[in-house]
Protein backbone atom coordinates (compact mmCIF):
# COMPACT_ATOMS: atom_id res chain seq x y z
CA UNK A 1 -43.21 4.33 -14.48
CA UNK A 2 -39.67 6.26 -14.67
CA UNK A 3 -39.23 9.26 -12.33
CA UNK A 4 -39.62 11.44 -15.45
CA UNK A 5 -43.37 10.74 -15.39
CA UNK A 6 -43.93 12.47 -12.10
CA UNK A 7 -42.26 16.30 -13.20
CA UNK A 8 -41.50 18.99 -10.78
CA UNK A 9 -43.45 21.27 -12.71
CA UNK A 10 -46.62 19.22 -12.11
CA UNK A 11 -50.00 20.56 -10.41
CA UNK A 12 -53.65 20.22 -9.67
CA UNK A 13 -54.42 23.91 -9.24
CA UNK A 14 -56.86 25.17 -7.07
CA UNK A 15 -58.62 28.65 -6.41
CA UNK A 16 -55.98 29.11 -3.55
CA UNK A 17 -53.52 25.49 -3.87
CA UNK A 18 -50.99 23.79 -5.89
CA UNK A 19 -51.22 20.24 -5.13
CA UNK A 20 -48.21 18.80 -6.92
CA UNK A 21 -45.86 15.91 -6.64
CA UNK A 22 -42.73 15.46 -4.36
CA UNK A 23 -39.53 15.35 -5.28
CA UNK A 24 -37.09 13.56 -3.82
CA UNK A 25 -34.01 15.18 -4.76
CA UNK A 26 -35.61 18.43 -3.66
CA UNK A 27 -33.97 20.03 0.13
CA UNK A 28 -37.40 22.35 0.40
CA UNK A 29 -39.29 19.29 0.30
CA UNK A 30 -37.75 17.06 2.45
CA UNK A 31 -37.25 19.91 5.14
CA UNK A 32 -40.97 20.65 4.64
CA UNK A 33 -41.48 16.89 5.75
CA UNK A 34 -39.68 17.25 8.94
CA UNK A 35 -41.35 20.62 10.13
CA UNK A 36 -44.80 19.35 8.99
CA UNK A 37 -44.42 15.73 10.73
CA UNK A 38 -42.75 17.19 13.76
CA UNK A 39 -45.68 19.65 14.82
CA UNK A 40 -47.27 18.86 17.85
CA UNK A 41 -50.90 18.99 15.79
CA UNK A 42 -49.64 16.45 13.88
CA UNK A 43 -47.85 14.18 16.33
CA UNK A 44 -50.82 14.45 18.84
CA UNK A 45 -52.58 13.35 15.75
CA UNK A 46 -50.94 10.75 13.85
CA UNK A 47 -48.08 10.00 16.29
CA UNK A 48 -44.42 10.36 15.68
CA UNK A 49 -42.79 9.38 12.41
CA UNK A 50 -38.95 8.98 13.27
CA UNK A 51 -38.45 11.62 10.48
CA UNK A 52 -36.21 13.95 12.18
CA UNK A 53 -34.11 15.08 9.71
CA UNK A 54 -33.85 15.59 6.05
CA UNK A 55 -31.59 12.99 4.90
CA UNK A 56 -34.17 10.52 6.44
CA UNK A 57 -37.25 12.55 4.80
CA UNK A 58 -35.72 12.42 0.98
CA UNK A 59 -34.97 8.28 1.88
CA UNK A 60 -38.95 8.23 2.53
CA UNK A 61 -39.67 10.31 -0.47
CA UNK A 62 -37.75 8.38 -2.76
CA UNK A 63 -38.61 4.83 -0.94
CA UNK A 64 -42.03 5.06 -0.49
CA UNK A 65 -44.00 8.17 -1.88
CA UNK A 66 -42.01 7.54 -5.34
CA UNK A 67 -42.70 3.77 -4.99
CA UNK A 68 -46.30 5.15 -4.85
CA UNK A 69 -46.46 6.96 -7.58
CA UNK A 70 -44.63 4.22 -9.64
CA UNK A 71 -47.37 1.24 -8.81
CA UNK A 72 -50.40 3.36 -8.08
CA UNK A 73 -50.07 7.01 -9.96
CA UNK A 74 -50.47 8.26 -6.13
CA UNK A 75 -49.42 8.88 -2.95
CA UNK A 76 -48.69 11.58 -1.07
CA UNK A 77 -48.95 14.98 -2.43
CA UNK A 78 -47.20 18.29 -1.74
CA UNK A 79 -49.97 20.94 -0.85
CA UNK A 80 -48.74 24.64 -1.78
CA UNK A 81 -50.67 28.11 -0.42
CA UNK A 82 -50.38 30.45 -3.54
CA UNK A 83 -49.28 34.43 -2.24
CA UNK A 84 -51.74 36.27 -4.98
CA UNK A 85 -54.31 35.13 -7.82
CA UNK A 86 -52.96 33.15 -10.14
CA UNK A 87 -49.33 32.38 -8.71
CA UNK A 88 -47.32 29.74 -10.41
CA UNK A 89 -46.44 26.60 -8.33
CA UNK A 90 -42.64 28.00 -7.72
CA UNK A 91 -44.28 30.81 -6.12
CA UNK A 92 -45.96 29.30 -3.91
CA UNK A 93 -45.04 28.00 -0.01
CA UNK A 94 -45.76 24.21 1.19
CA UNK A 95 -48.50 24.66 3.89
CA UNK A 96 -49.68 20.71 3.93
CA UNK A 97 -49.99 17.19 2.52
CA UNK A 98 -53.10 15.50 0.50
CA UNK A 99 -52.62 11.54 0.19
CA UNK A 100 -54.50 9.30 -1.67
CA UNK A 101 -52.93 5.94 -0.67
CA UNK A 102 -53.27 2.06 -1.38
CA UNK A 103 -50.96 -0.30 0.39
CA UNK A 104 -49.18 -2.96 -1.01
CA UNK A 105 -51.36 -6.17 -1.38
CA UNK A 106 -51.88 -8.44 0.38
CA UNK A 107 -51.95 -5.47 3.10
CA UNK A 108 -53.97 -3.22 1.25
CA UNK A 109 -57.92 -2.61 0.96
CA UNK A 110 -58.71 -2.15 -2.71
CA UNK A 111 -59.59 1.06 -2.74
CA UNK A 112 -57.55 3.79 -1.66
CA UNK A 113 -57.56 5.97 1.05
CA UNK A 114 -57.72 10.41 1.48
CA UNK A 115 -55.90 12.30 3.93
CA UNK A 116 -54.93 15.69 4.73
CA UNK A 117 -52.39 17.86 6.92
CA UNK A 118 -51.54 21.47 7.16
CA UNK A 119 -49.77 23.29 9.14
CA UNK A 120 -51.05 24.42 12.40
CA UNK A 121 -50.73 28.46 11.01
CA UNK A 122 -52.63 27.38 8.23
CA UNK A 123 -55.39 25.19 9.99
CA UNK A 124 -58.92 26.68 9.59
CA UNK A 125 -58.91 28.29 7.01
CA UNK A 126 -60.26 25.91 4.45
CA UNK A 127 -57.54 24.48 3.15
CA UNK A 128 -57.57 21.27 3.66
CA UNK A 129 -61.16 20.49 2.24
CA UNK A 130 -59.72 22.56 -0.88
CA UNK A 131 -56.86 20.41 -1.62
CA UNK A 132 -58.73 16.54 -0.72
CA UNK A 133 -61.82 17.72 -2.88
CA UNK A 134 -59.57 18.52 -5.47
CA UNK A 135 -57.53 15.56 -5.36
CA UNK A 136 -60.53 13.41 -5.22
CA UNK A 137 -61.58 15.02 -8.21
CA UNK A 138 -58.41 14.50 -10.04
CA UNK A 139 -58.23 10.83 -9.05
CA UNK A 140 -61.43 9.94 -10.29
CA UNK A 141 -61.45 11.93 -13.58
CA UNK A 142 -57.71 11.48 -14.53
CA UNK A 143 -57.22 7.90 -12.69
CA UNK A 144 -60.43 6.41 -13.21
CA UNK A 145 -60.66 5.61 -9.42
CA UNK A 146 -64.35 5.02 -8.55
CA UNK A 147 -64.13 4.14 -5.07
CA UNK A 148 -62.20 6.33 -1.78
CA UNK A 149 -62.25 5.65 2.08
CA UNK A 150 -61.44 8.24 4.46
CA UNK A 151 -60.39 7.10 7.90
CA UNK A 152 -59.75 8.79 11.32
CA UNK A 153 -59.76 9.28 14.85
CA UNK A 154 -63.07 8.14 16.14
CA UNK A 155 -63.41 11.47 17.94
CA UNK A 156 -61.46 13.67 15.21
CA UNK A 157 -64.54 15.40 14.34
CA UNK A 158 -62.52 18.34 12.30
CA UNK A 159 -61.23 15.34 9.79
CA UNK A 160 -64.92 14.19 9.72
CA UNK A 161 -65.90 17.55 8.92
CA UNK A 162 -63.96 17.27 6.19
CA UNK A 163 -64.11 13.62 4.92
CA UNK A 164 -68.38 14.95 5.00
CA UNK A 165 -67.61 18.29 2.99
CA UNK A 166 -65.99 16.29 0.37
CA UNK A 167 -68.51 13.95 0.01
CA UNK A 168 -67.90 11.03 1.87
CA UNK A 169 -70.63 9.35 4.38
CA UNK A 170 -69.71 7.39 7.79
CA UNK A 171 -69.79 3.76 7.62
CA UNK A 172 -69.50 3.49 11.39
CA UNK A 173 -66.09 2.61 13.74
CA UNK A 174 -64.13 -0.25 13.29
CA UNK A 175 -60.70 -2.02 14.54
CA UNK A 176 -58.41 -1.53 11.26
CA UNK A 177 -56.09 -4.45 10.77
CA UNK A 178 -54.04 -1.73 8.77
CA UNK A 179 -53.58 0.29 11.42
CA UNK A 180 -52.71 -2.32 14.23
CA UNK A 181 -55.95 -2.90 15.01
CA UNK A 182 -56.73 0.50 16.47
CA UNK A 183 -60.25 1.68 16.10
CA UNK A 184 -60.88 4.35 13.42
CA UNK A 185 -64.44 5.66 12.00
CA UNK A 186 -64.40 4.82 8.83
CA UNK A 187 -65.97 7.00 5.74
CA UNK A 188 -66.67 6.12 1.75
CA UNK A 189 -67.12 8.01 -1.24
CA UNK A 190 -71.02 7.95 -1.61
CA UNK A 191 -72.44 4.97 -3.97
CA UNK A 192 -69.71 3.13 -2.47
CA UNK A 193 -71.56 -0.64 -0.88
CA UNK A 194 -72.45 -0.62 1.91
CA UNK A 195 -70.74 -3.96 2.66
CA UNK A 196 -67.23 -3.30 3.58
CA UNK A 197 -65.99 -6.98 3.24
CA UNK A 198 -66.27 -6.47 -0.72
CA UNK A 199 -63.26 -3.76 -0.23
CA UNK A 200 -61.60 -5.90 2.17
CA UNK A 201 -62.26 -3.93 4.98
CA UNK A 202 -63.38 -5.70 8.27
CA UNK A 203 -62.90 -5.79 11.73
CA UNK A 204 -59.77 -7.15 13.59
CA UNK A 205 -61.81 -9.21 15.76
């Protein structure tokens, strides 16, 4: 797929959200990038990137949320709080990130995987369960993806909340070889089997 087919003036609207594509080549969105990943929530969260500056943010954009995009149709995805009813996605101000993401095989499971960030301001409110139901909608209407994990913290309850509100169900806590073997509970979309192993998801023991 050519750049072209992921357009800045692309977005899965919400009652509040645009949830909409990066852009590479945009400054807004690679600064977003740094203030988001640079947030003590996040770091105490997900740990620290290395992405401390812009010109490194737009090299991950373009390198491997494009690359996404171009071999899946996903990745991560710009999440935008809209000021009034019915704002247009230029109006609107980057609050988070919702990813739907599927590694590169042989180091990928085959199904992909749902996350979520905002911004500590804009924690709480919602938002995040907004933007990953939506996006889970959009994937499996638009993308014909029948299948989603969710994975966090074993004792992140407010992502379990949230992985639960969307309608995923807990599979139980496992050592992820995809995340270095670190143990994470582990969530699927419901109707998903209940044996792991067929999505190539098992322990690293």
């Amino acid at each position: 797929m050519a750049d072209s087919d992921f357009p800045p003036t692309f977005s899965i609207p919400t009652e509040h959200l645009h949830i909409s594509y990066f852009q590479p080549d945009d400054p807004a969105h690679a600064a977003f990038l740094v203030q988001l990943w640079n947030t003590d929530d996040f770091i105490q969260s997900c740990g620290k990137t290395g992405i401390d500056n812009t010109e490194k943010a737009a090299k991950f954009l373009r390198n491997q949320v494009q690359a996404g995009y171009k071999r899946n149709g996903h990745h991560q995805f710009l999440v935008s709080l809209k000021p009034h009813v019915g704002a247009t996605l230029s109006e609107s101000k980057p609050i988070g990130i919702a990813s739907l993401m599927k590694g590169e095989p042989p180091n990928a499971y085959s199904r992909p995987d749902i996350g979520y960030t905002i911004l500590p301001d804009q924690s709480g409110k919602g938002y995040a369960t907004e933007a990953a139901a939506s996006l889970l909608e959009y994937a499996q209407k638009s993308l014909g993806i029948d299948g989603v994990f969710g994975f966090c913290g074993k004792d992140n309850k407010r992502s379990a909340r949230v992985l639960e509100k969307i309608g995923l169900e807990y599979r139980g806590q496992r050592k992820l070889k995809l995340f270095g073997g670190s143990e994470s509970a582990v969530y699927a979309l419901k109707g998903m089997d209940q044996d792991l192993k067929v999505y190539g998801v098992d322990d690293d023991e």
